[in-house]
C-alpha atoms as a PDB file:
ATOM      1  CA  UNK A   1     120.287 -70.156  53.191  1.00  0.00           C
ATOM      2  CA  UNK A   2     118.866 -67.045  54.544  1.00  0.00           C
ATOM      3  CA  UNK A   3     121.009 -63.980  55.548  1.00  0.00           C
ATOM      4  CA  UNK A   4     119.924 -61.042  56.954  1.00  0.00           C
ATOM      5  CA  UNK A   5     122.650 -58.225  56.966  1.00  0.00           C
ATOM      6  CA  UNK A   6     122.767 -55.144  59.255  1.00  0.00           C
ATOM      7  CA  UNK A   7     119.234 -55.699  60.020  1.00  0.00           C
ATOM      8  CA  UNK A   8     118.412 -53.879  56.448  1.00  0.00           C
ATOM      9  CA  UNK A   9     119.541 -56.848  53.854  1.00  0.00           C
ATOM     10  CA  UNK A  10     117.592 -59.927  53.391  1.00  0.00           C
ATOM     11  CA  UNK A  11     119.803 -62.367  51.429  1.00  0.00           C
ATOM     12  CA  UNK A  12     118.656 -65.960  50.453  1.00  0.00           C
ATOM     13  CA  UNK A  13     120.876 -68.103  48.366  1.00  0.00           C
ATOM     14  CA  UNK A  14     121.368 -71.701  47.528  1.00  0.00           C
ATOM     15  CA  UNK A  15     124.371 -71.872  45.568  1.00  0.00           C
ATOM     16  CA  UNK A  16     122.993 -71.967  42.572  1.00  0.00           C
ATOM     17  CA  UNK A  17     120.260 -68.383  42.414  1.00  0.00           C
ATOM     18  CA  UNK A  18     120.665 -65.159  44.775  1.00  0.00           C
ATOM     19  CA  UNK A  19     117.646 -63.210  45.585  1.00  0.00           C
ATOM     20  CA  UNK A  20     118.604 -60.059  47.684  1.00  0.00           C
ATOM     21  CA  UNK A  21     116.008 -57.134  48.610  1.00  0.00           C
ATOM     22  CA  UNK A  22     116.085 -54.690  51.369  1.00  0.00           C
ATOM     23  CA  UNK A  23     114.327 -52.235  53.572  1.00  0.00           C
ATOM     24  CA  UNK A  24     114.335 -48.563  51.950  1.00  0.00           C
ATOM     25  CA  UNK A  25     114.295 -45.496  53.566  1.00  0.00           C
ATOM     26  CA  UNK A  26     110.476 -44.701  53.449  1.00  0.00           C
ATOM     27  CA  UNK A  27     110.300 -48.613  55.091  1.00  0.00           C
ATOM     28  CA  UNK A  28     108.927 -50.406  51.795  1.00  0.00           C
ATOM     29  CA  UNK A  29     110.782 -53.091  50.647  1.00  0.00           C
ATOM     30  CA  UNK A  30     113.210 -52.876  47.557  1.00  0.00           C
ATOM     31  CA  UNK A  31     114.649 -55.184  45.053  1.00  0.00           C
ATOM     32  CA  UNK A  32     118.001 -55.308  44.524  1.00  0.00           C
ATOM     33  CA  UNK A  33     119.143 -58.508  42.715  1.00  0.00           C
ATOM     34  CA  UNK A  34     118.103 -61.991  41.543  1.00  0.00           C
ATOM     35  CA  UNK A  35     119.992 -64.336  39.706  1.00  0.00           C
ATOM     36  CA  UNK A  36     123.193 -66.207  39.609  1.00  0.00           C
ATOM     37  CA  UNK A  37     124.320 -66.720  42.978  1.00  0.00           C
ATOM     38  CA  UNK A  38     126.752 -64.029  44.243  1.00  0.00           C
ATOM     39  CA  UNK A  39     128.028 -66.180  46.851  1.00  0.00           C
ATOM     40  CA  UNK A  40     129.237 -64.417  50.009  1.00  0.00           C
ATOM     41  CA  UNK A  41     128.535 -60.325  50.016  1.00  0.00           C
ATOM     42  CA  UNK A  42     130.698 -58.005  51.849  1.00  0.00           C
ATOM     43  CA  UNK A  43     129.234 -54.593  53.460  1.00  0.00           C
ATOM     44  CA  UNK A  44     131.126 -53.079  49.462  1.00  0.00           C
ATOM     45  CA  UNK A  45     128.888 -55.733  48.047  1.00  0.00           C
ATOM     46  CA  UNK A  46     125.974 -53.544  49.120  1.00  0.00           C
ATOM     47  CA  UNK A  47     126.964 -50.197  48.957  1.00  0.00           C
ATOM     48  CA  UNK A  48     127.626 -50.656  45.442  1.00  0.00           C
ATOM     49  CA  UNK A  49     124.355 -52.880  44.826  1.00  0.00           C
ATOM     50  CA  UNK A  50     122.425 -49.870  46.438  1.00  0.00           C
ATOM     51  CA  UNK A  51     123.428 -46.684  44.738  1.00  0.00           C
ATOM     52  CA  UNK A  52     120.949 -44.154  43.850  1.00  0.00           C
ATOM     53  CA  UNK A  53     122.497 -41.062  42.313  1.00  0.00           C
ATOM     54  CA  UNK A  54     119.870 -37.828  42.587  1.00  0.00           C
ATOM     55  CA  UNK A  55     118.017 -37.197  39.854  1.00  0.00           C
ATOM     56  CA  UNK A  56     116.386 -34.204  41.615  1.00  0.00           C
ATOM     57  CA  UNK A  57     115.473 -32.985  37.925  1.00  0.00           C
ATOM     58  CA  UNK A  58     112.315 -34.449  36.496  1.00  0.00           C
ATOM     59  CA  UNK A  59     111.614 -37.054  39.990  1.00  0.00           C
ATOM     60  CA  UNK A  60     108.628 -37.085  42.158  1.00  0.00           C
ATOM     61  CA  UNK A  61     110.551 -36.856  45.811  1.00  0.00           C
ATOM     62  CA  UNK A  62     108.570 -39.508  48.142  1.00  0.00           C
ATOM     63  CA  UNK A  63     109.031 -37.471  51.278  1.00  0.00           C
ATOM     64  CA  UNK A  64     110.305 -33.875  52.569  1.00  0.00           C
ATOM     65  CA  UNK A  65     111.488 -35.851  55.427  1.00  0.00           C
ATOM     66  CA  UNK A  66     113.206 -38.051  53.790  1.00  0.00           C
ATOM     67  CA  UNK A  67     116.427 -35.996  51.613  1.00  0.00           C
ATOM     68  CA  UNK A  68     116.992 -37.196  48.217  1.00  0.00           C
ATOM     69  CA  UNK A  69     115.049 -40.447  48.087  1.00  0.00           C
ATOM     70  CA  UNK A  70     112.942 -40.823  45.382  1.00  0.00           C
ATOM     71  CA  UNK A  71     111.114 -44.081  44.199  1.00  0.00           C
ATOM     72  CA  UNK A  72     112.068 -43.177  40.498  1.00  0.00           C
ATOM     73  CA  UNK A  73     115.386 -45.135  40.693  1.00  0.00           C
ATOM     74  CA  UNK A  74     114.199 -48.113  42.815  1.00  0.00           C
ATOM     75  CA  UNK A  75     112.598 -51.218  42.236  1.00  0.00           C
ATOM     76  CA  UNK A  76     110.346 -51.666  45.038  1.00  0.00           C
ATOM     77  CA  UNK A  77     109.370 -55.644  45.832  1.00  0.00           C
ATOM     78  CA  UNK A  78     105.668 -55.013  46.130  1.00  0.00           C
ATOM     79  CA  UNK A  79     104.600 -51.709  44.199  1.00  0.00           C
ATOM     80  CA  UNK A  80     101.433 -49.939  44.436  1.00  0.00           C
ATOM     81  CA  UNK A  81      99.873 -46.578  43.185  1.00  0.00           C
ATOM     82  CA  UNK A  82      99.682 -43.607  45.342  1.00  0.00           C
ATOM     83  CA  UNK A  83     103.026 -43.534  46.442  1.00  0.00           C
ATOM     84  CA  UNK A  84     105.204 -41.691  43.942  1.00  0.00           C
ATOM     85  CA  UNK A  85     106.121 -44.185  42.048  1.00  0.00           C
ATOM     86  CA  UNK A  86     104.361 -43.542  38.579  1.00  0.00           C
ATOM     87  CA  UNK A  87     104.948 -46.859  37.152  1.00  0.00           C
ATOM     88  CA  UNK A  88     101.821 -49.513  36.851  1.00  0.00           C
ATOM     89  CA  UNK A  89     101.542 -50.842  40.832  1.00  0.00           C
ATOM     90  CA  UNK A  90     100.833 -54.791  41.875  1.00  0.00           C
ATOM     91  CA  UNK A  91      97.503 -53.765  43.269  1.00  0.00           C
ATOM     92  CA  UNK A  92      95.083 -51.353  42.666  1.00  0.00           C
ATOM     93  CA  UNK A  93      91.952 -50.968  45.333  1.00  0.00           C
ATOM     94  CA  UNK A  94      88.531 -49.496  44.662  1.00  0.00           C
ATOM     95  CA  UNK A  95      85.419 -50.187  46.822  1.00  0.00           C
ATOM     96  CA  UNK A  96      82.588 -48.948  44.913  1.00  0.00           C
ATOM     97  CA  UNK A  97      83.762 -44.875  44.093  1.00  0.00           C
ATOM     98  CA  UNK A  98      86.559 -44.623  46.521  1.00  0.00           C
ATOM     99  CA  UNK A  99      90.190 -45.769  45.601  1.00  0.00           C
ATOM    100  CA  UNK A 100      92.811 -46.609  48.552  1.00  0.00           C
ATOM    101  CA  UNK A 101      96.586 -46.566  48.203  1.00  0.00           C
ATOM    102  CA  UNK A 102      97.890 -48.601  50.881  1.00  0.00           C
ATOM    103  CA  UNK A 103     101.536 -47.878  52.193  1.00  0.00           C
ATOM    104  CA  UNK A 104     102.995 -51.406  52.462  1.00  0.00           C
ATOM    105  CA  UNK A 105     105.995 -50.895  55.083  1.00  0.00           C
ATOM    106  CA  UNK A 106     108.608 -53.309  56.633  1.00  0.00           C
ATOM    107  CA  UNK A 107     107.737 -54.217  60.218  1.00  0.00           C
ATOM    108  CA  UNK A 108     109.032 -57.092  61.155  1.00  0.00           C
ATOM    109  CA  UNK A 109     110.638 -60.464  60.409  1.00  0.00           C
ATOM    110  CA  UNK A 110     110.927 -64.068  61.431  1.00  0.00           C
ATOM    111  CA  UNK A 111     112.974 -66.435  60.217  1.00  0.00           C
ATOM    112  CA  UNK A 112     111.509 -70.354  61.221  1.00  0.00           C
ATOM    113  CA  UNK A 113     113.105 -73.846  60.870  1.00  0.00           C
ATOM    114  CA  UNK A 114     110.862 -76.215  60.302  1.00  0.00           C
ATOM    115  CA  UNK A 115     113.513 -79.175  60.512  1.00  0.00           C
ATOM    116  CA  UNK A 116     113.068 -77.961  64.594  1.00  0.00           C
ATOM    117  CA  UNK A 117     109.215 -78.247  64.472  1.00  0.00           C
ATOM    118  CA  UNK A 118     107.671 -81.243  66.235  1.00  0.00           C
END
């Protein structure tokens, strides 16, 4: 089954393993849990599952915009370097001397049932 929750939460489950991520603040995609299913989440569920105390001292801060959000405390779903995040990234692109640091960001979702296709 897939939930998604207050159009932030994605939440697929099966009874058996729980796989939850969500859209952060800077719009990249963050991991929260996978496991043992957690069955049905209420909006406490979350909160709790999505506390990041500041740790203004010693953190890169992603944004000026964006108060007290840093990605030193998340797990992002996707990481790559370039975006404050000092930890090795998923990709890495070069084209001959230049390197890019693409800013993967949520935009959109979809969710399809193929038991309706023809």
């Amino acid at each position: 089954m897939i939930d998604q929750i207050a159009n932030k939460y994605f939440y697929l489950h099966n009874g058996q393993v729980s796989y939850l991520f969500y859209v952060m603040e800077n719009g990249q995609l963050g991991h929260l849990y996978y496991g043992k299913d957690l069955g049905k989440l209420t909006s406490a569920d979350l909160k709790y599952m999505n506390i990041h105390d500041n740790k203004s001292s010693g953190t890169v801060k992603y944004s000026p915009e964006i108060n007290n959000f840093s990605l030193a405390d998340r797990m992002q779903e996707y990481p790559v370097y370039g975006t404050s995040d000092f930890r090795e990234g998923a990709l890495s692109i070069e084209c001959q001397d230049e390197v890019f640091y693409p800013n993967f960001v949520y935009q959109d979702y979809e969710i399809t049932d193929p038991s309706h296709e023809s």
